[in-house]
C-alpha atoms as a PDB file:
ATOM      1  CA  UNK A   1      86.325 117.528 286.874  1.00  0.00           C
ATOM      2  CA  UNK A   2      83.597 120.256 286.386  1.00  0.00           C
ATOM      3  CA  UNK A   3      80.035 119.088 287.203  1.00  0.00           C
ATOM      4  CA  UNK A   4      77.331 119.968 285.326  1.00  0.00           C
ATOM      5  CA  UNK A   5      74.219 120.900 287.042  1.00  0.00           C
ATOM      6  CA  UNK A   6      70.737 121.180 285.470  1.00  0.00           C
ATOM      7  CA  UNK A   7      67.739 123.127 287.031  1.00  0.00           C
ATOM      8  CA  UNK A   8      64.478 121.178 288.010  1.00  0.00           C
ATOM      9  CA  UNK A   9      61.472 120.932 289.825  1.00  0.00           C
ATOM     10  CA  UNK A  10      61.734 119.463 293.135  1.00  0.00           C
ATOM     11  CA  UNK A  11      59.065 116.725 292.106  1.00  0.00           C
ATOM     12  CA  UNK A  12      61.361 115.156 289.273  1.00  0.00           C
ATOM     13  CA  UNK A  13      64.307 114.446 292.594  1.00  0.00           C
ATOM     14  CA  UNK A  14      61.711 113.711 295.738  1.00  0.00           C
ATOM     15  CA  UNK A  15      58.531 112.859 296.462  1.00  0.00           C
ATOM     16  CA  UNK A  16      56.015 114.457 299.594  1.00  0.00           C
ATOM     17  CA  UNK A  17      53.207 113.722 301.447  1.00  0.00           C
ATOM     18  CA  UNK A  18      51.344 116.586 303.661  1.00  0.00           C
ATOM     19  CA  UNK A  19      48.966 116.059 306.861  1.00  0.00           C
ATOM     20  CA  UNK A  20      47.430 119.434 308.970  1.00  0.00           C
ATOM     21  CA  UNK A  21      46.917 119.694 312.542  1.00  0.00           C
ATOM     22  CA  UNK A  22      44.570 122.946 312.654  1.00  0.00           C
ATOM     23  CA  UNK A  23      46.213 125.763 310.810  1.00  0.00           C
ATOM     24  CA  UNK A  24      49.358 123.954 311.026  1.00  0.00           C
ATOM     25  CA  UNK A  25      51.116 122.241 307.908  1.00  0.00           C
ATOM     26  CA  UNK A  26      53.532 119.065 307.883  1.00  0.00           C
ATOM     27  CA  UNK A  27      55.216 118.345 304.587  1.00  0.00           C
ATOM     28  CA  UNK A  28      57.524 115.566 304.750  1.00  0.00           C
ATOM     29  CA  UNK A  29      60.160 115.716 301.595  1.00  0.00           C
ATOM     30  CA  UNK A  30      62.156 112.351 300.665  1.00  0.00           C
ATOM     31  CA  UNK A  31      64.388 112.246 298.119  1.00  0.00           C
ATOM     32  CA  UNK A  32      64.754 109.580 295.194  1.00  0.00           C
ATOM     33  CA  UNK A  33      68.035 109.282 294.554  1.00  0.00           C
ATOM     34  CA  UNK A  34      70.221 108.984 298.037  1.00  0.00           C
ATOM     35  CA  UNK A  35      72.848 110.824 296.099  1.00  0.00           C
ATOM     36  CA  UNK A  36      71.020 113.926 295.786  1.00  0.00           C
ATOM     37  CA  UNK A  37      70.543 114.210 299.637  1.00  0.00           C
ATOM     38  CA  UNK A  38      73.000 116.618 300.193  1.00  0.00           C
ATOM     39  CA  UNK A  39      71.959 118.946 297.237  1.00  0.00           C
ATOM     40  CA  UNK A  40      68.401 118.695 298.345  1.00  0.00           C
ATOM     41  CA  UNK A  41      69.957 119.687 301.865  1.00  0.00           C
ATOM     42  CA  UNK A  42      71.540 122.553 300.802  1.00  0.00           C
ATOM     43  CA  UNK A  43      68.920 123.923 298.565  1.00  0.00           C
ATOM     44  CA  UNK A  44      65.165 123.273 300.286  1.00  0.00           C
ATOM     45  CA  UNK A  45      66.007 125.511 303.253  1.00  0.00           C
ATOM     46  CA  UNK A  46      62.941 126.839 305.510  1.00  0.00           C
ATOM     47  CA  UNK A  47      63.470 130.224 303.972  1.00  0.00           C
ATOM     48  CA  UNK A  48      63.165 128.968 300.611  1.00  0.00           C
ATOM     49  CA  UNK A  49      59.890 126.658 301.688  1.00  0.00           C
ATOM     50  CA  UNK A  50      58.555 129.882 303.419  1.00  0.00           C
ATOM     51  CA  UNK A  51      58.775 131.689 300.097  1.00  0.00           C
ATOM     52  CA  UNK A  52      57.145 129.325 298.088  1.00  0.00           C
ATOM     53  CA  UNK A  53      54.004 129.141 300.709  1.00  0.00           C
ATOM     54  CA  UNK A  54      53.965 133.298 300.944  1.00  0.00           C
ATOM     55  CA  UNK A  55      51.059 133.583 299.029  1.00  0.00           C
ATOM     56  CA  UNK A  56      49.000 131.605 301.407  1.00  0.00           C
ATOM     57  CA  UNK A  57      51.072 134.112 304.469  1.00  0.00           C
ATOM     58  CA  UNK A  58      52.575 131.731 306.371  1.00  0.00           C
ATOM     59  CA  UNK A  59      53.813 132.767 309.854  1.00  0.00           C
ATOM     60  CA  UNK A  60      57.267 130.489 310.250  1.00  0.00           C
ATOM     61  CA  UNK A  61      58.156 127.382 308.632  1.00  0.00           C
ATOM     62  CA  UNK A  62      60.623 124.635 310.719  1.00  0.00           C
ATOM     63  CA  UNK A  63      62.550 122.100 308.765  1.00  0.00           C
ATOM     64  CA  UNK A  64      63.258 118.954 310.958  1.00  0.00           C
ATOM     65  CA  UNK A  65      65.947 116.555 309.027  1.00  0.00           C
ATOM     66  CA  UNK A  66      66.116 112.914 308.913  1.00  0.00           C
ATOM     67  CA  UNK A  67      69.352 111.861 307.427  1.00  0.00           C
ATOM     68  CA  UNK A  68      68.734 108.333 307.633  1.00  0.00           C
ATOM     69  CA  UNK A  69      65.745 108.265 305.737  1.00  0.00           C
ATOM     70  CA  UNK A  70      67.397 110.712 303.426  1.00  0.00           C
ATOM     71  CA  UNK A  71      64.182 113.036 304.305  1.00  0.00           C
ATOM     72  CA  UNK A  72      63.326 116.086 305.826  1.00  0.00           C
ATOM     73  CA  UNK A  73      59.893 117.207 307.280  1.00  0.00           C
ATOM     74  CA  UNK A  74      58.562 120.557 307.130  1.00  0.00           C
ATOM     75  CA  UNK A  75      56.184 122.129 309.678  1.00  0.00           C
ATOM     76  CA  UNK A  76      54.456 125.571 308.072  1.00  0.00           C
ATOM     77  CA  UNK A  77      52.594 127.598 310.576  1.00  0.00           C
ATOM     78  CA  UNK A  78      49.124 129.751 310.287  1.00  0.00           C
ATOM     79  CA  UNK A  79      48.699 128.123 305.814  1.00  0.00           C
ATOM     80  CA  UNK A  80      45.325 126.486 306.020  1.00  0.00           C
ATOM     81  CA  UNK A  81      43.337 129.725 306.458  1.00  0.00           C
ATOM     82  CA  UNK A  82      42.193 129.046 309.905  1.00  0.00           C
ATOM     83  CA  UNK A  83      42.147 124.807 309.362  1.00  0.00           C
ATOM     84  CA  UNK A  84      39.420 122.296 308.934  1.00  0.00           C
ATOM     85  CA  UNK A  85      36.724 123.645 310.714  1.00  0.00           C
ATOM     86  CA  UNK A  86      37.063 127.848 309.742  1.00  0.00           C
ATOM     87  CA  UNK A  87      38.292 127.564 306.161  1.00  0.00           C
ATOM     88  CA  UNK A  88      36.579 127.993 303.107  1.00  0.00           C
ATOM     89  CA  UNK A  89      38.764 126.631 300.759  1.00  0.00           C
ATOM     90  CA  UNK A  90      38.208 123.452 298.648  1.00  0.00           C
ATOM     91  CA  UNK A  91      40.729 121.620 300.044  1.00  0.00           C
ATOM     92  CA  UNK A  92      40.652 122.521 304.221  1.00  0.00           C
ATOM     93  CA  UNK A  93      43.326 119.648 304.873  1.00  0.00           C
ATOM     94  CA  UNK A  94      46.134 120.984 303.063  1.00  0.00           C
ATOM     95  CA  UNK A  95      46.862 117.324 301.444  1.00  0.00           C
ATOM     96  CA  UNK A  96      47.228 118.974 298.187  1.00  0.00           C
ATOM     97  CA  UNK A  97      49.708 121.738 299.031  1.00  0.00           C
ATOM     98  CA  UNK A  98      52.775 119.189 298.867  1.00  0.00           C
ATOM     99  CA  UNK A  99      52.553 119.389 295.049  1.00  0.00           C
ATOM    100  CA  UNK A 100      53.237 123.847 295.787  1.00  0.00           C
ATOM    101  CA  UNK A 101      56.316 122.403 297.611  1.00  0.00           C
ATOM    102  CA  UNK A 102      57.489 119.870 294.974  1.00  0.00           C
ATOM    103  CA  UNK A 103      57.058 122.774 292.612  1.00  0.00           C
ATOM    104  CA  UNK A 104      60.080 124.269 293.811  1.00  0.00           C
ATOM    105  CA  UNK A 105      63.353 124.607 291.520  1.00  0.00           C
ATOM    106  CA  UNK A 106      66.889 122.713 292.757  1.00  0.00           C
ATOM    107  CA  UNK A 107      69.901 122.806 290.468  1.00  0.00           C
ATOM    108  CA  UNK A 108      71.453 119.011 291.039  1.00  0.00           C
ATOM    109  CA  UNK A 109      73.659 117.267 289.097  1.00  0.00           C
ATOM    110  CA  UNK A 110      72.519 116.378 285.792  1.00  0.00           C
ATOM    111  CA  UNK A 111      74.475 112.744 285.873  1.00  0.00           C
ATOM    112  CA  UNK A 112      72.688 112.173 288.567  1.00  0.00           C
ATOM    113  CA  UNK A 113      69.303 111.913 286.912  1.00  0.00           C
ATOM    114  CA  UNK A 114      69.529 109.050 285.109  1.00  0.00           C
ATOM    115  CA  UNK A 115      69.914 107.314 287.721  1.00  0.00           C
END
């Protein structure tokens, strides 16, 4: 049996929420179908996350997994332009940069969706 896989962005499969410490990042990524765990696993990689955040230059991104929560949590080093207290951007937290992850493409199956 051939499965059929469909391309789409990470927010239709997970949801995120982001914190800073600094000019550190912490994404946490939890997906909303348990079955799509292992896709989300094998696709949402630190060198995929570090490409998505390279136009804000990261310097290193670490994924730490939590399989029983069916989640993983990224920490992104040196993204929030020098953090709270040295950046000039709108948004000095860095709560709003969890919708640049869930922007992110995964290919999962499409029978999966529906559910």
């Amino acid at each position: 049996m051939s499965v059929s896989l469909v391309e789409v962005p990470l927010h239709q499969v997970a949801h995120a929420r982001a914190g800073d410490k600094g000019n550190r990042l912490n994404i946490s990524l939890v997906a909303y179908n348990p079955e799509l765990w292992p896709w989300l696993m094998e696709q949402v990689t630190e060198a995929v996350v570090l490409a998505g955040f390279a136009g804000r230059s990261p310097s290193g991104v670490k994924r730490y997994v939590l399989p029983q929560l069916r989640a993983m949590n990224f920490v992104i080093d040196d993204v929030l332009e020098g953090g709270v207290n040295r950046s000039l951007a709108l948004d000095r937290h860095g709560k709003t940069l969890s919708y640049l992850l869930l922007s992110l493409t995964v290919r999962v199956p499409a029978q999966l969706l529906t559910r």
